[in-house]
Protein backbone atom coordinates (compact mmCIF):
# COMPACT_ATOMS: atom_id res chain seq x y z
CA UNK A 1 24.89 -62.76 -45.40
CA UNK A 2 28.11 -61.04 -43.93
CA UNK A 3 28.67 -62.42 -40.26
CA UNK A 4 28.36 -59.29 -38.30
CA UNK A 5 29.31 -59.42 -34.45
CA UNK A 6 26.26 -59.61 -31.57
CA UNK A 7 26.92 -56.35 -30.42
CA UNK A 8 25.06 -54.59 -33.78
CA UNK A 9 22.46 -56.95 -33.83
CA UNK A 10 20.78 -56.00 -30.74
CA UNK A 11 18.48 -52.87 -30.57
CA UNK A 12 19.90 -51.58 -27.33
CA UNK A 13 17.60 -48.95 -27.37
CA UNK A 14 19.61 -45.87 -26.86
CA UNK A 15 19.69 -42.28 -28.18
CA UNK A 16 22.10 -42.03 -31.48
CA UNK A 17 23.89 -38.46 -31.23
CA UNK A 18 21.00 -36.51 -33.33
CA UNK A 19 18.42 -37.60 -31.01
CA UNK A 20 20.21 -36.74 -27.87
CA UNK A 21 20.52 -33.40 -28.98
CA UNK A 22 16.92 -32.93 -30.55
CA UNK A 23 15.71 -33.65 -27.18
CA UNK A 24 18.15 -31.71 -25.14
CA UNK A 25 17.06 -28.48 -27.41
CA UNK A 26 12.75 -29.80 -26.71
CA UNK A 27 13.89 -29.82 -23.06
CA UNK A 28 15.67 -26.36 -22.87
CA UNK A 29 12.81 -24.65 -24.99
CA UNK A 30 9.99 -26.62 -22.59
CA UNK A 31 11.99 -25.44 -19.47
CA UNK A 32 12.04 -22.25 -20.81
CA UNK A 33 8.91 -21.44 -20.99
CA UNK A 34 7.87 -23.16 -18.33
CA UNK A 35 10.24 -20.76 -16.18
CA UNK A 36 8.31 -17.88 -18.12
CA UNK A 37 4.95 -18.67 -17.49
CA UNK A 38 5.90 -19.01 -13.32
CA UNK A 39 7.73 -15.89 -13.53
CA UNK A 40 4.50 -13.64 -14.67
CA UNK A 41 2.44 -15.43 -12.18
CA UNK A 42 4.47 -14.82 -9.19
CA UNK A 43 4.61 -11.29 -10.68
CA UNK A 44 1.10 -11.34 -11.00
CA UNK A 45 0.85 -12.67 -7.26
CA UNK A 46 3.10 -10.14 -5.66
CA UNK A 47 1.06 -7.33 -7.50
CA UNK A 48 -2.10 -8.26 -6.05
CA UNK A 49 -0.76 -8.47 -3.42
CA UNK A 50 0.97 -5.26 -3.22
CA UNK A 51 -2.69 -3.74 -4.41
CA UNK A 52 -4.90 -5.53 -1.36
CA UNK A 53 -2.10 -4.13 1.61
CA UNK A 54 -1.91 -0.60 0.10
CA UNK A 55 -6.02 -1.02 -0.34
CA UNK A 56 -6.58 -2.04 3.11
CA UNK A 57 -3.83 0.28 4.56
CA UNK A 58 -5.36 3.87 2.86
CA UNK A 59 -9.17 2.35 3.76
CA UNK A 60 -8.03 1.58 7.28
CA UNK A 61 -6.17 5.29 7.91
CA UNK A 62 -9.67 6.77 5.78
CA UNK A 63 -12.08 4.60 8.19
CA UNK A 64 -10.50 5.74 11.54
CA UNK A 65 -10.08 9.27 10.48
CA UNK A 66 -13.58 9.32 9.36
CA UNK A 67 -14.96 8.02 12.17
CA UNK A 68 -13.37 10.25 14.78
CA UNK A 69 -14.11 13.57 12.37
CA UNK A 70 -17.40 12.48 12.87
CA UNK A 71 -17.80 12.15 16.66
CA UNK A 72 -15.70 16.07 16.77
CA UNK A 73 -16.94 19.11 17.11
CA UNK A 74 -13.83 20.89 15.41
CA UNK A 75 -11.05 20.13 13.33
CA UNK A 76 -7.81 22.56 13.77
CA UNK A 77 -4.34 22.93 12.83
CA UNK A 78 -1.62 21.67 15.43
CA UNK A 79 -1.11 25.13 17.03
CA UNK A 80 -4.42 26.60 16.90
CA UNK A 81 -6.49 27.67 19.68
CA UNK A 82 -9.73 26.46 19.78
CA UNK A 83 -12.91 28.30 20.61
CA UNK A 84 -16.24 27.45 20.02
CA UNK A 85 -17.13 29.27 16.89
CA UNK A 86 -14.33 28.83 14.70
CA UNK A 87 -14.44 30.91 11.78
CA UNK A 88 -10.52 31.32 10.31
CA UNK A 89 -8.93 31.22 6.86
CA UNK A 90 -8.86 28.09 5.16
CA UNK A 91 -5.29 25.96 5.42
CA UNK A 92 -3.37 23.34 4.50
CA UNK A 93 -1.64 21.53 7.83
CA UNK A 94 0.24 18.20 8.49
CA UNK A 95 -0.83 18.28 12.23
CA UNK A 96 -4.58 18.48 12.87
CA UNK A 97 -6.70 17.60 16.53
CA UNK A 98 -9.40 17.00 16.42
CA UNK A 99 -11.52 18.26 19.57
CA UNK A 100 -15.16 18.14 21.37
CA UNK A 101 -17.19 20.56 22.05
CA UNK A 102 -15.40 21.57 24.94
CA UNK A 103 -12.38 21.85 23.09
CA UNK A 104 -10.88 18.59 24.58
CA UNK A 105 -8.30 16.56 21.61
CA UNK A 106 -9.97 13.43 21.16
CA UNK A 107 -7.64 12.70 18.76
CA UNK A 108 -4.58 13.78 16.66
CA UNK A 109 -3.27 12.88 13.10
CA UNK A 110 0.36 14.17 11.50
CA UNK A 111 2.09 13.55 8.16
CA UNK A 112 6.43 14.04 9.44
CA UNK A 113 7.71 13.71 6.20
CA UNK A 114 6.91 10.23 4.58
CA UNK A 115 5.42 8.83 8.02
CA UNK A 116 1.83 8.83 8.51
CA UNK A 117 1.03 9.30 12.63
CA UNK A 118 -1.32 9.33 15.40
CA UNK A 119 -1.77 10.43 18.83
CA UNK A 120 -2.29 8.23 21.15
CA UNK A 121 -2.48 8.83 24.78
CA UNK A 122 -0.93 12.09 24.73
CA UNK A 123 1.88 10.84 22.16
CA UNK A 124 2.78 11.17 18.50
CA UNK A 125 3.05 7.39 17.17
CA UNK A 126 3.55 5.77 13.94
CA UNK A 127 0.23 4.62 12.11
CA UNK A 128 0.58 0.77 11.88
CA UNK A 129 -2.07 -1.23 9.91
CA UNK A 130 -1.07 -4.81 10.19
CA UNK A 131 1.94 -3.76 11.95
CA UNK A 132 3.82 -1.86 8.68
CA UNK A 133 4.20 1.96 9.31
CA UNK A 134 1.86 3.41 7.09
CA UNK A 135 4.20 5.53 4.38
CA UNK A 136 2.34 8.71 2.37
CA UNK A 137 4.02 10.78 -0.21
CA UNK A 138 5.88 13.94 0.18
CA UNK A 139 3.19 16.44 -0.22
CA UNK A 140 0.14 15.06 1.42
CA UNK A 141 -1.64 17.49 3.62
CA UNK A 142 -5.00 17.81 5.21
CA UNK A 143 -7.46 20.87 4.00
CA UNK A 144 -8.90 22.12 6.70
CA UNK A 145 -12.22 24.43 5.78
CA UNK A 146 -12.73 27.83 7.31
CA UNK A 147 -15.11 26.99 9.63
CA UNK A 148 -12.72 23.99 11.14
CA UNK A 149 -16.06 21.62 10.44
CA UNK A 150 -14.57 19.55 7.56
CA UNK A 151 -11.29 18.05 6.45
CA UNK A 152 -10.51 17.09 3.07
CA UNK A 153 -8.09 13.79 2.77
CA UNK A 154 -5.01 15.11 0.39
CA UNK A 155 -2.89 11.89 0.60
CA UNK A 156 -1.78 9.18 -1.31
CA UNK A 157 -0.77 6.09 0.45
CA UNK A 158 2.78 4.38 -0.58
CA UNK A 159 3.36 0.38 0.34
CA UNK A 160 5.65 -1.97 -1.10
CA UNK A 161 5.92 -5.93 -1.58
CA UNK A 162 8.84 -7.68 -2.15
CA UNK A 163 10.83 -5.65 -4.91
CA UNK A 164 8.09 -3.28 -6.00
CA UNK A 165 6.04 -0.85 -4.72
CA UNK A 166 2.91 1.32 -5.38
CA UNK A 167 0.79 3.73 -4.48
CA UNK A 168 -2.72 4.82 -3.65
CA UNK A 169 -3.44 8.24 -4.99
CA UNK A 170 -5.59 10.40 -2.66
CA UNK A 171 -9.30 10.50 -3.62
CA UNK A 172 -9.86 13.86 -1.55
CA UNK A 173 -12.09 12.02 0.98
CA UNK A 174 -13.56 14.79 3.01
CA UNK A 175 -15.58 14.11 6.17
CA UNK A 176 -17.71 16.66 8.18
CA UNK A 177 -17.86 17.06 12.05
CA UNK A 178 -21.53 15.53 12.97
CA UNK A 179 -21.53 17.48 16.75
């Protein structure tokens, strides 16, 4: 037998050029999809939830709305006098008060543009649910019926999360004055 030196005896255990790159390429392709697999579940995080706060942000603005329609006598356009038999043509407004029996505004709702707002003591504010402005689209109006005893709901709530965003069509939710 051939005297051969120490050093290529030994099994030194190491990676020969082939196998270093064989398991360079089985780490890139396992990191790779790795990477893939947590990208579509943080997309599929931020989408729900995108969906729950545009959900909770049209059923909160539905909710109130629905409530004080109920405890109103009348519904009329910003700019409209109110007596106590209403009878008018039916319209289309962005500004509506809604008022007792005596004709008092118990409260106030307005679509300005993209901006969904209230009235609160005597003042035009910004809608907040959660404290985000709540956003509608360009468009969105209330239907007010001739009678000024119902309102139909013609909005569509817009949100966003992170980089996307979404919106709520309107379901024409129409509520009826109960006094």
């Amino acid at each position: 037998m051939a005297y051969l030196p120490s050093a290529l005896k030994r099994n030194w255990g190491g990676f020969t050029l082939v196998e270093a790159i064989v398991s360079a390429a089985i780490v890139t392709i396992t990191g790779t999809v790795m990477f893939t697999i947590l990208q579509m579940n943080n997309q599929f995080v931020s989408g729900g939830a995108l969906n729950s706060k545009i959900q909770m942000q049209y059923e909160t603005v539905v909710a109130q709305i629905g409530q004080n329609v109920r405890q109103a006598d009348a519904i009329i356009a910003f700019g409209e006098t109110w007596t106590s038999s209403m009878h008018l043509a039916a319209v289309n407004a962005n500004k509506i008060l809604l008022c007792d029996n005596t004709g008092a505004t118990i409260a106030g709702y307005e679509i300005a543009g993209t901006v969904f707002r209230e009235l609160i003591g005597g003042t035009w504010q910004d809608f907040r649910v959660g404290g985000n402005v709540v956003q509608v689209t360009n468009g969105s109006v209330f239907s007010l019926s001739d009678n000024r005893k119902s309102v139909v709901l013609n909005i569509s709530v817009v949100s966003s999360f992170l980089n996307i965003q979404d919106t709520v069509l309107t379901k024409q939710e129409m509520f009826l004055c109960r006094n």
